[in-house]
Protein backbone atom coordinates (compact mmCIF):
# COMPACT_ATOMS: atom_id res chain seq x y z
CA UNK A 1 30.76 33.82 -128.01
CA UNK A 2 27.26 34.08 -129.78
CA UNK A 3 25.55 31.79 -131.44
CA UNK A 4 26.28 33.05 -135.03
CA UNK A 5 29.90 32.10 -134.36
CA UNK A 6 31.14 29.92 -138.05
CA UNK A 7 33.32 27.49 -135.95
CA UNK A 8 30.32 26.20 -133.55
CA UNK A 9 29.18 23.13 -134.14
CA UNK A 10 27.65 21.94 -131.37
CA UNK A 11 24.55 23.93 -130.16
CA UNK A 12 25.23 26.66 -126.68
CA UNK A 13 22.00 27.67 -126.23
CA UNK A 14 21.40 28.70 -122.50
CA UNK A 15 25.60 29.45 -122.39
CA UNK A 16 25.63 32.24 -124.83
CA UNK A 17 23.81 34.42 -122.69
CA UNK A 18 26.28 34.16 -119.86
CA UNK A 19 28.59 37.54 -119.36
CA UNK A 20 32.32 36.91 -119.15
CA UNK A 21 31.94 33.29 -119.93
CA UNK A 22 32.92 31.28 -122.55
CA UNK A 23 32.20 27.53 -123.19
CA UNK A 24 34.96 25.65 -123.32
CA UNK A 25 33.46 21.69 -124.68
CA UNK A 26 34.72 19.42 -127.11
CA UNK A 27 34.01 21.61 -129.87
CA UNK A 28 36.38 24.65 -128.62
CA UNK A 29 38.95 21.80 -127.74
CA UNK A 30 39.18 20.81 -131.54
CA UNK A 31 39.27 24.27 -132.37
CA UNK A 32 42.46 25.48 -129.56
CA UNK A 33 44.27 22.10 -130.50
CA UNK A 34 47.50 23.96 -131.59
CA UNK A 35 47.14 26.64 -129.29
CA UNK A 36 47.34 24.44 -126.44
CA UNK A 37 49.99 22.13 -127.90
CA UNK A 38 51.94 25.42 -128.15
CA UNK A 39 51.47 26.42 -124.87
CA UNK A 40 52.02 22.56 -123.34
CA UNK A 41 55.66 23.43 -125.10
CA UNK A 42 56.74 25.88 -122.87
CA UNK A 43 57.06 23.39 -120.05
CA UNK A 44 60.44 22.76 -121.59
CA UNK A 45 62.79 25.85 -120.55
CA UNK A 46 64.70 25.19 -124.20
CA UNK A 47 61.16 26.16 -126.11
CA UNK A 48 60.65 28.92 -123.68
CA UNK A 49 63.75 30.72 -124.35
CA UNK A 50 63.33 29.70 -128.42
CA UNK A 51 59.92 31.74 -128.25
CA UNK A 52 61.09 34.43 -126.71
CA UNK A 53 63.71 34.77 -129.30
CA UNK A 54 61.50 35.00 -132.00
CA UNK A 55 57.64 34.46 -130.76
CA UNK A 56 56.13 34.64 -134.14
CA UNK A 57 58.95 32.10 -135.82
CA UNK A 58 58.07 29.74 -132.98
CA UNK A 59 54.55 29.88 -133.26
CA UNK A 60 54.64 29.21 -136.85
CA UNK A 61 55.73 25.39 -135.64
CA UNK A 62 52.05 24.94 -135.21
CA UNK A 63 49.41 24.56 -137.28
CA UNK A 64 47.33 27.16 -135.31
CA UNK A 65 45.46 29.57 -137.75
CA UNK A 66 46.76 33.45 -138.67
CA UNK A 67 43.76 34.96 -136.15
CA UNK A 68 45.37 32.32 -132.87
CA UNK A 69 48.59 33.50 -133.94
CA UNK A 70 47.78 37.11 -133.76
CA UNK A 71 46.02 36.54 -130.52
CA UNK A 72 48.94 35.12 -128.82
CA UNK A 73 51.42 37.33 -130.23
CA UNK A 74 48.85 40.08 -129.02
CA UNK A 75 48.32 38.59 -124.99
CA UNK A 76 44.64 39.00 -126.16
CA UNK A 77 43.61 36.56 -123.35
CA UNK A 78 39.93 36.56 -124.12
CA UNK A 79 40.63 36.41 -127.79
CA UNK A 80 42.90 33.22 -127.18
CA UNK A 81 39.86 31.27 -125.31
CA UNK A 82 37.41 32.10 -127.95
CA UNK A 83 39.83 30.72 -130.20
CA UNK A 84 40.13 27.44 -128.01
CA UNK A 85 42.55 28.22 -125.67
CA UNK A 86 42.13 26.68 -122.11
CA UNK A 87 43.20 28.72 -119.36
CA UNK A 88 45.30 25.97 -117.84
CA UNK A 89 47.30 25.71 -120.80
CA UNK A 90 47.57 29.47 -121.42
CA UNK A 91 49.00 29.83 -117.67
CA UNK A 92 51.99 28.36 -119.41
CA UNK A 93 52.24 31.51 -122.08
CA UNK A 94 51.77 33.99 -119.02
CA UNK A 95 53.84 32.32 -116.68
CA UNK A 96 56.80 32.27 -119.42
CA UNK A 97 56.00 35.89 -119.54
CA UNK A 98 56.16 35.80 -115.65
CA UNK A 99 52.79 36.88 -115.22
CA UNK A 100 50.22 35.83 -112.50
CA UNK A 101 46.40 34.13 -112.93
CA UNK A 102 45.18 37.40 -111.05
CA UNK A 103 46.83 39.47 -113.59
CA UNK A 104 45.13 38.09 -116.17
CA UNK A 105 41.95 37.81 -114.42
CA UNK A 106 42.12 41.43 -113.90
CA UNK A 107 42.92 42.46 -117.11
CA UNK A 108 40.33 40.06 -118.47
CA UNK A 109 37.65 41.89 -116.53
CA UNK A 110 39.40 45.11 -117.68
CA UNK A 111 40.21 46.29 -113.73
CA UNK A 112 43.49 46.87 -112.69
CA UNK A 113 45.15 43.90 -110.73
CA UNK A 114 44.69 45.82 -107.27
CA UNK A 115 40.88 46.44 -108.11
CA UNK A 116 40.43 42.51 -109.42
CA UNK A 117 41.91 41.50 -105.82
CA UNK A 118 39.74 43.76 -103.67
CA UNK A 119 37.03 43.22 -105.69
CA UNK A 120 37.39 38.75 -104.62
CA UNK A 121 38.36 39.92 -101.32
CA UNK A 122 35.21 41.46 -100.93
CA UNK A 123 33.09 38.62 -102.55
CA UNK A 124 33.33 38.85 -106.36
CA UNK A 125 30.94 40.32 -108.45
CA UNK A 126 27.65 40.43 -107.57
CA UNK A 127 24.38 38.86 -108.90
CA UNK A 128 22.92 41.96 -109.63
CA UNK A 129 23.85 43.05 -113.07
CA UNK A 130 25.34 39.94 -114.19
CA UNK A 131 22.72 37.50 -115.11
CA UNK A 132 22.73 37.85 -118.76
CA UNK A 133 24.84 39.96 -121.48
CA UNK A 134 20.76 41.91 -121.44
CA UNK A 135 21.55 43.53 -118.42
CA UNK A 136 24.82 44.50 -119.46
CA UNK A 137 23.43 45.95 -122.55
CA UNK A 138 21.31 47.63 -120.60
CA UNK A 139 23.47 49.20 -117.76
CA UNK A 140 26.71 49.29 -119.37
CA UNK A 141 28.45 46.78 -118.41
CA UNK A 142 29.39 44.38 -115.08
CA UNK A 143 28.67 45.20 -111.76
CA UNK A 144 31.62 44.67 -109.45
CA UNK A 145 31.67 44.04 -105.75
CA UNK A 146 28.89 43.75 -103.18
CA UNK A 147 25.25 45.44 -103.30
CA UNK A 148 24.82 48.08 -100.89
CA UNK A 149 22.04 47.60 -98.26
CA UNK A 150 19.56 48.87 -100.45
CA UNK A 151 20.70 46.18 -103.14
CA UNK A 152 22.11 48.97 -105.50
CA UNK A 153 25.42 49.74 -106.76
């Protein structure tokens, strides 16, 4: 999320900067309201098999805007906590879908699910590279796994 973003309310300065990290605050809570509700609603094994009928009839129970609609309908994880989704409730949505927090981990860091497991095995990602969305910018992109003994890649 930058700073430019037409929902924000609430000043981020200091979190914007932050690669793979969105803030989720009061603000972003207020915004996901109806995302979440949706998701709380799949606790119930009658909703979850009423969604998977017809996701996009079911969705349209909530008052969630056209762009959180898409998102879900989409699995665009990231997309979903921009748009105020909180992972807890979300594990809901990928759990109906019988998927795993790993395998949305991974595919929110764009690894495979093997890769996104060695790579925690082995320590998560490193410092190096992952300071600021700068050094991204500037190398490409994360750094995954541990430094090598000379501190490089």
């Amino acid at each position: 999320m930058s700073t430019d973003d037409t929902a924000r309310k609430e000043p981020i300065e200091g979190f914007d900067d932050v690669p793979g990290t969105t803030l989720f605050d009061a603000q972003r809570a207020r915004q996901g309201y109806w995302i979440n509700q949706f998701c709380m609603s799949l606790m119930k094994a009658p909703n979850r098999e009423e969604f998977k009928a017809n996701e996009d009839k079911y969705l349209r129970k909530f008052a969630m805007t056209d762009e959180q609609r898409e998102a879900i309908l989409k699995r665009d994880w990231q997309k979903m906590i921009h748009l105020g989704g909180n992972i807890y409730y979300l594990s809901k949505l990928f759990s109906t879908d019988g998927k795993s927090f790993q395998f949305v981990a991974a595919t929110m860091t764009g690894l495979t699910q093997e890769q996104y497991a060695k790579m925690m095995l082995e320590g998560g990602r490193t410092i190096e590279n992952n300071r600021s969305k700068g050094e991204w910018a500037k190398t490409g992109g994360p750094a995954f796994g541990r430094p090598k003994a000379d501190g490089k890649q």
